[in-house]
Protein backbone atom coordinates (compact mmCIF):
# COMPACT_ATOMS: atom_id res chain seq x y z
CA UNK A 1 15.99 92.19 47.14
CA UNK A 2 17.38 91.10 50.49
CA UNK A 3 16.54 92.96 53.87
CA UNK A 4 19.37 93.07 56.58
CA UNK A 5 18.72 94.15 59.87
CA UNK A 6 14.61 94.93 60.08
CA UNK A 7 13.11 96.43 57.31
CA UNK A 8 12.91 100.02 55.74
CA UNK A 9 10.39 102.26 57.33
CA UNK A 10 10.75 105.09 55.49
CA UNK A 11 12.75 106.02 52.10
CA UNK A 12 15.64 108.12 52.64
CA UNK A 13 17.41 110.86 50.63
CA UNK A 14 19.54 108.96 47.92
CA UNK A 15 20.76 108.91 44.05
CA UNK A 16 20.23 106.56 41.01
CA UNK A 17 23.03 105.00 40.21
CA UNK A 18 25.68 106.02 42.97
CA UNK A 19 28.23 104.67 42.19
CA UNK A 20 28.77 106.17 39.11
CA UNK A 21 27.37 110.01 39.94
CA UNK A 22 30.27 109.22 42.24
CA UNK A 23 32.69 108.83 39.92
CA UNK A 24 31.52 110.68 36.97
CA UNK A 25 33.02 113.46 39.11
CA UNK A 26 36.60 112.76 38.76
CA UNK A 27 35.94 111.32 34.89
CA UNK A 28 33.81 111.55 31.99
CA UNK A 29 32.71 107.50 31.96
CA UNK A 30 32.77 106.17 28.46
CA UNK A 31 30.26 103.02 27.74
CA UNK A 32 32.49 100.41 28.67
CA UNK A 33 33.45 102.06 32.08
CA UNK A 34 29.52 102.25 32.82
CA UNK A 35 28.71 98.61 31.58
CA UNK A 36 31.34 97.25 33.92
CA UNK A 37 30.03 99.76 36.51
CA UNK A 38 26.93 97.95 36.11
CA UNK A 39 28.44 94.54 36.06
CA UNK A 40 30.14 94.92 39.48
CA UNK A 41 26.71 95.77 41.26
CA UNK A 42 25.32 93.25 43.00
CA UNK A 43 22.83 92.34 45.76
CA UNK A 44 20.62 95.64 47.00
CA UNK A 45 20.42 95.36 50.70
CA UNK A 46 18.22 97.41 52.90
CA UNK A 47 19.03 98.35 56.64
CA UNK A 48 17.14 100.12 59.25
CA UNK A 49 17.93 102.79 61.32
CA UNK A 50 20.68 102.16 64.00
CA UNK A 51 21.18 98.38 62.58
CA UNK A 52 24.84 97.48 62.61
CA UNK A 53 26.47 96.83 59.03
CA UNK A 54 29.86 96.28 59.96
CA UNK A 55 31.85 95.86 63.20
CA UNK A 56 35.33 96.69 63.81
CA UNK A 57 37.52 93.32 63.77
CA UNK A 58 34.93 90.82 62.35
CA UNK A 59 35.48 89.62 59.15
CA UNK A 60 34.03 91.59 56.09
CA UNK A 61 34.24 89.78 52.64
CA UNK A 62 31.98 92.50 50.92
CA UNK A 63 32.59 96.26 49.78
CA UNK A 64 29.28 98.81 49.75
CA UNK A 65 28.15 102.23 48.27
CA UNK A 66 25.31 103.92 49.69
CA UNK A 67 22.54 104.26 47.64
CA UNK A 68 20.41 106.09 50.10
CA UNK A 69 20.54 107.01 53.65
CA UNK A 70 23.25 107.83 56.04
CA UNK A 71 25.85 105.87 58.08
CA UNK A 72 28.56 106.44 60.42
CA UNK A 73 31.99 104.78 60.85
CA UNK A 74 33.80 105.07 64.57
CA UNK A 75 36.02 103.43 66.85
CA UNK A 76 35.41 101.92 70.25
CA UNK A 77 37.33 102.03 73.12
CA UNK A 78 37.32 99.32 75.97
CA UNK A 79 35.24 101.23 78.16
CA UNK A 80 32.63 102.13 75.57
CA UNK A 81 34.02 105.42 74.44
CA UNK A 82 33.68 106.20 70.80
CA UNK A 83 34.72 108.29 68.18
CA UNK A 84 32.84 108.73 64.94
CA UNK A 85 35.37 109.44 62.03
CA UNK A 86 33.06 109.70 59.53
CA UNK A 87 29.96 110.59 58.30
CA UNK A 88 29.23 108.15 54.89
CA UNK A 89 25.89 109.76 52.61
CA UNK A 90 25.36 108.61 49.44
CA UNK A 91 27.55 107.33 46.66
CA UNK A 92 30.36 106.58 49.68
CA UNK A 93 31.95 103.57 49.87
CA UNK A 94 31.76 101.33 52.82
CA UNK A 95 34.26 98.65 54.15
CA UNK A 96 36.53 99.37 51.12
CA UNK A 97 39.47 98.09 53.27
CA UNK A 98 38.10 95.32 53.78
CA UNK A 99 39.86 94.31 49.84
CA UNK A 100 42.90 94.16 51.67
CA UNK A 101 42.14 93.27 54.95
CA UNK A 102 39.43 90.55 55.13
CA UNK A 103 37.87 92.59 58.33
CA UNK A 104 36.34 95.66 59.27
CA UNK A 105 38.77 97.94 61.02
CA UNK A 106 35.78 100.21 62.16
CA UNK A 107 32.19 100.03 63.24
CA UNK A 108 29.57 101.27 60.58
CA UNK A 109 26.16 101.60 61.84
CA UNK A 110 22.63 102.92 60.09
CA UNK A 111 22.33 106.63 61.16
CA UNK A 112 19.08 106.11 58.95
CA UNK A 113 17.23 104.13 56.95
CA UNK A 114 19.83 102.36 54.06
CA UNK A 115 19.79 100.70 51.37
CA UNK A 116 23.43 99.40 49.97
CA UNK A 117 24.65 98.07 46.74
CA UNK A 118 27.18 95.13 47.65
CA UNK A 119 29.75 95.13 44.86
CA UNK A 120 31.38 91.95 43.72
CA UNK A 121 34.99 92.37 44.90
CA UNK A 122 35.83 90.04 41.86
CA UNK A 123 34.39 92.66 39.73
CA UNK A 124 36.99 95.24 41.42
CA UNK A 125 39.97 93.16 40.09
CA UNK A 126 38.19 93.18 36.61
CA UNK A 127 38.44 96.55 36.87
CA UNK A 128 41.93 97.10 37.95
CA UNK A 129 42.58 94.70 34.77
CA UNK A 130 40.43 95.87 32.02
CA UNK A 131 39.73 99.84 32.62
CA UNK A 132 42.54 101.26 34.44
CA UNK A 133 40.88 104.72 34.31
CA UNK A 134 38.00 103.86 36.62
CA UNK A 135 40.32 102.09 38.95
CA UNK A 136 42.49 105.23 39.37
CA UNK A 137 39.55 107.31 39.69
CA UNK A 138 38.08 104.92 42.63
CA UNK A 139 41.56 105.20 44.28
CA UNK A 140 40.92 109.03 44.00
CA UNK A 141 38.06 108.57 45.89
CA UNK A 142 39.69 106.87 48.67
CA UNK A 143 42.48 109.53 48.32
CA UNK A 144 39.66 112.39 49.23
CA UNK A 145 38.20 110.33 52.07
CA UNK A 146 41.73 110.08 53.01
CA UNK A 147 42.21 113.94 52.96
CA UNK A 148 38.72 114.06 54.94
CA UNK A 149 40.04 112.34 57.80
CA UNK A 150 43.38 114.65 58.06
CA UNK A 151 40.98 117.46 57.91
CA UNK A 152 38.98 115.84 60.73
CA UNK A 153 42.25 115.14 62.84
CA UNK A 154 43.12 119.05 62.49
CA UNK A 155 39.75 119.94 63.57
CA UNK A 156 39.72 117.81 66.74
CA UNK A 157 43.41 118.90 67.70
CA UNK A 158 43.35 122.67 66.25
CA UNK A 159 39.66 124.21 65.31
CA UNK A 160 37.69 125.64 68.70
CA UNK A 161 34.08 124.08 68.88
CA UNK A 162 32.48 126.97 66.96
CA UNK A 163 34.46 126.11 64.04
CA UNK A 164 34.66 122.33 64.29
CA UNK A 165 30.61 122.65 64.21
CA UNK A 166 31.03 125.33 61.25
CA UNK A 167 33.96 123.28 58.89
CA UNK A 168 31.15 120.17 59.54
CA UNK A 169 28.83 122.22 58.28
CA UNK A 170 30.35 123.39 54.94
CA UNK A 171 31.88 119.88 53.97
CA UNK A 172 29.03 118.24 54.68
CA UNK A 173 26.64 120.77 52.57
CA UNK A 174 29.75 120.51 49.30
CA UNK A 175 29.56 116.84 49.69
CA UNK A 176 25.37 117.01 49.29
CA UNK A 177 25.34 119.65 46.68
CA UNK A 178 27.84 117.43 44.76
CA UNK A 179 25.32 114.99 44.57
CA UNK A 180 22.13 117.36 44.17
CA UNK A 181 20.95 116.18 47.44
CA UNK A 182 21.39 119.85 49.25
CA UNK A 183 18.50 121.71 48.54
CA UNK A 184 19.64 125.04 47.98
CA UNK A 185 21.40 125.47 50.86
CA UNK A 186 18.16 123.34 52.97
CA UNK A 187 19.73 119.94 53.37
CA UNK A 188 18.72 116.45 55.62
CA UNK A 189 20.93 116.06 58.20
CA UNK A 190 19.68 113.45 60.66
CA UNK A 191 22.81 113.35 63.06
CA UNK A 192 22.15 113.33 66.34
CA UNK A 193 23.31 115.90 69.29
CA UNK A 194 25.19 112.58 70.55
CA UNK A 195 26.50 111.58 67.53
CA UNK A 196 27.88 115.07 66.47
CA UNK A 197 29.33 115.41 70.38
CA UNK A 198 31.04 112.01 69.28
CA UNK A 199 32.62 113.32 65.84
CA UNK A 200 33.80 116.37 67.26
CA UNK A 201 35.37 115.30 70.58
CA UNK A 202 32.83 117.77 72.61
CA UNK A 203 30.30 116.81 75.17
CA UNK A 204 26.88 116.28 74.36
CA UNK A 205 26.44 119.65 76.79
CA UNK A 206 28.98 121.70 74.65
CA UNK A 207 26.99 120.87 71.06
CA UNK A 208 24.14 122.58 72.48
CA UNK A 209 25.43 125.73 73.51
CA UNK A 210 27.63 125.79 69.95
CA UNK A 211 24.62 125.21 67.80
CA UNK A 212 23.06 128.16 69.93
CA UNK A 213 25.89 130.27 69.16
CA UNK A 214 25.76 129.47 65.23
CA UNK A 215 21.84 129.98 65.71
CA UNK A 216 21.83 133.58 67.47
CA UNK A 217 24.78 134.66 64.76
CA UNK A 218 22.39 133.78 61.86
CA UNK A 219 24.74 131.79 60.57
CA UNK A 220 22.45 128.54 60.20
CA UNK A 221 18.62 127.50 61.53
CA UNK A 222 18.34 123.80 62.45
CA UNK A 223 14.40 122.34 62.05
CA UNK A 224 14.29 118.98 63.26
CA UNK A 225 16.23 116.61 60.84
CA UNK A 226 16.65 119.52 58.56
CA UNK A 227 19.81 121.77 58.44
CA UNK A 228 20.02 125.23 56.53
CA UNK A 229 23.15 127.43 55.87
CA UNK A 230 21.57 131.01 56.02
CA UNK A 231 25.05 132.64 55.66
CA UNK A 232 27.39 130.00 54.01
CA UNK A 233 30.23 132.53 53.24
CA UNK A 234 30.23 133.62 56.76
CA UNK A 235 29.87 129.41 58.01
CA UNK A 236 32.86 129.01 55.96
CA UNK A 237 34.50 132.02 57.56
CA UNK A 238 33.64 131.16 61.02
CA UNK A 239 35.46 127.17 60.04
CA UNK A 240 38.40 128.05 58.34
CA UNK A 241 36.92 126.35 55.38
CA UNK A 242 39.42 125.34 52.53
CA UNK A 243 37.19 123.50 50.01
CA UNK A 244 40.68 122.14 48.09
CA UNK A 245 40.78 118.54 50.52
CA UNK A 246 37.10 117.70 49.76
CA UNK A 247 36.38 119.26 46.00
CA UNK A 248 36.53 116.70 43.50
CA UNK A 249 38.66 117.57 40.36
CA UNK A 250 38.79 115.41 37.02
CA UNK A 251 42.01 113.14 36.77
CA UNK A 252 44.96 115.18 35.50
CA UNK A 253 44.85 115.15 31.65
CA UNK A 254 48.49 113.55 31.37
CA UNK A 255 47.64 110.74 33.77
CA UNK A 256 44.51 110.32 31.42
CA UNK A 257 45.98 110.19 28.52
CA UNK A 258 48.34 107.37 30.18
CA UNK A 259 45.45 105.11 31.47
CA UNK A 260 43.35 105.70 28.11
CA UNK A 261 47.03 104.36 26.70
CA UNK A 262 47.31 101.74 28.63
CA UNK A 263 43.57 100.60 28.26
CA UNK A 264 44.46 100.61 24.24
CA UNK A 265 47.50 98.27 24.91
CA UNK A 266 45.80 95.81 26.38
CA UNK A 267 43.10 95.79 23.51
């Protein structure tokens, strides 16, 4: 097992297997789909906290999932503003442009402790080949992340800070419980006063007094590294939550029935 970056000093929240919890979601993964699931995992790679994993504009020749820990993706401006676009947990993919592009076009850093699987992008055309299902339903994973970031864009331009802090609270509590990581509604969520004034365009100043507000409404109680929903019907209220961007649904039964088709074809 390789360490990147310093080594581990603690052991993060995380799931066996990630990658396919991940996309045992969208479909119901037949032996083959899980041996080659298996087959594309590589090298385990471990990360401390705040160590850089990828930076925007170098090359990047390898594709990761997140088998513990949290990391965030952001751009940097030339005068060392940022903006974090993304919060990656768990069974998330990192640097999956990178099949196309050769390079990082963001900055992912360690919000945590990590540990990665690096997947052999050689496997990933296997899989395109051989079992078109699982390639369709990794595409519909990058479709949702997609969808995340539009949601993101309407918070930052349309959502006042009370409910960009409330709509960040709700996805990022579906996205745990998805996963069995949220506790009830008690979940980790090690982000930073900084780093959440960074996702949601506010200053540093501003997150304070909003988390105050959600606080004194009894709408959540923040302990440390620890977040709870006390009232998630009135969070989701108070954000203008619509859960249909980030709630994963099973491939449509025609388009199944098409890729199990094809799959036979090429038998």
């Amino acid at each position: 097992m390789d360490t990147v970056g310093g080594h581990a000093t603690s052991s993060p929240m995380g799931v066996d297997r990630p990658l396919e919890r991940k996309l045992a979601q969208y479909l119901d993964l037949d032996t083959s789909e899980r041996a080659l699931l298996d087959g594309m995992s590589g090298s385990e790679l471990r990360f401390a906290r705040a160590a850089a994993i990828a930076s925007d504009g170098a090359e990047q020749n390898h594709v990761y999932v997140i088998k513990s820990g949290w990391c965030s993706c952001a751009r940097h401006l030339s005068d060392g503003r940022r903006q974090i676009t993304r919060f990656a947990i768990p069974g998330d993919f990192l640097c999956f442009d990178s099949i196309v592009t050769s390079v990082s076009t963001q900055d992912v850093v360690a919000i945590t402790d990590v540990t990665l699987l690096q997947l052999r992008i050689e496997k990933l055309g296997e899989v395109a080949a051989k079992q078109p299902r699982l390639a369709v339903a990794m595409l519909w994973m990058a479709a949702q992340d997609d969808s995340a970031l539009a949601e993101r864009v309407t918070s930052l331009g349309r959502r006042f800070a009370l409910e960009r802090l409330a709509h960040l609270f709700v996805e990022t509590y579906v996205r745990l419980d998805a996963l069995g990581l949220a506790g009830g509604r008690r979940m980790h969520f090690p982000i930073t006063k900084e780093q959440l004034a960074d996702a949601m365009g506010l200053t540093t100043i501003h997150i304070y007094r909003t988390l105050r507000r959600l606080t004194e409404s009894g709408l959540i109680r923040l302990d440390g590294p620890w977040l709870e929903i006390l009232d998630l019907d009135g969070l989701k209220e108070q954000g203008k939550f619509d859960p249909l961007y980030i709630e994963a649904s099973e491939i449509p039964a025609a388009t199944n029935r098409a890729l199990r088709g094809a799959s036979l074809a090429m038998e």
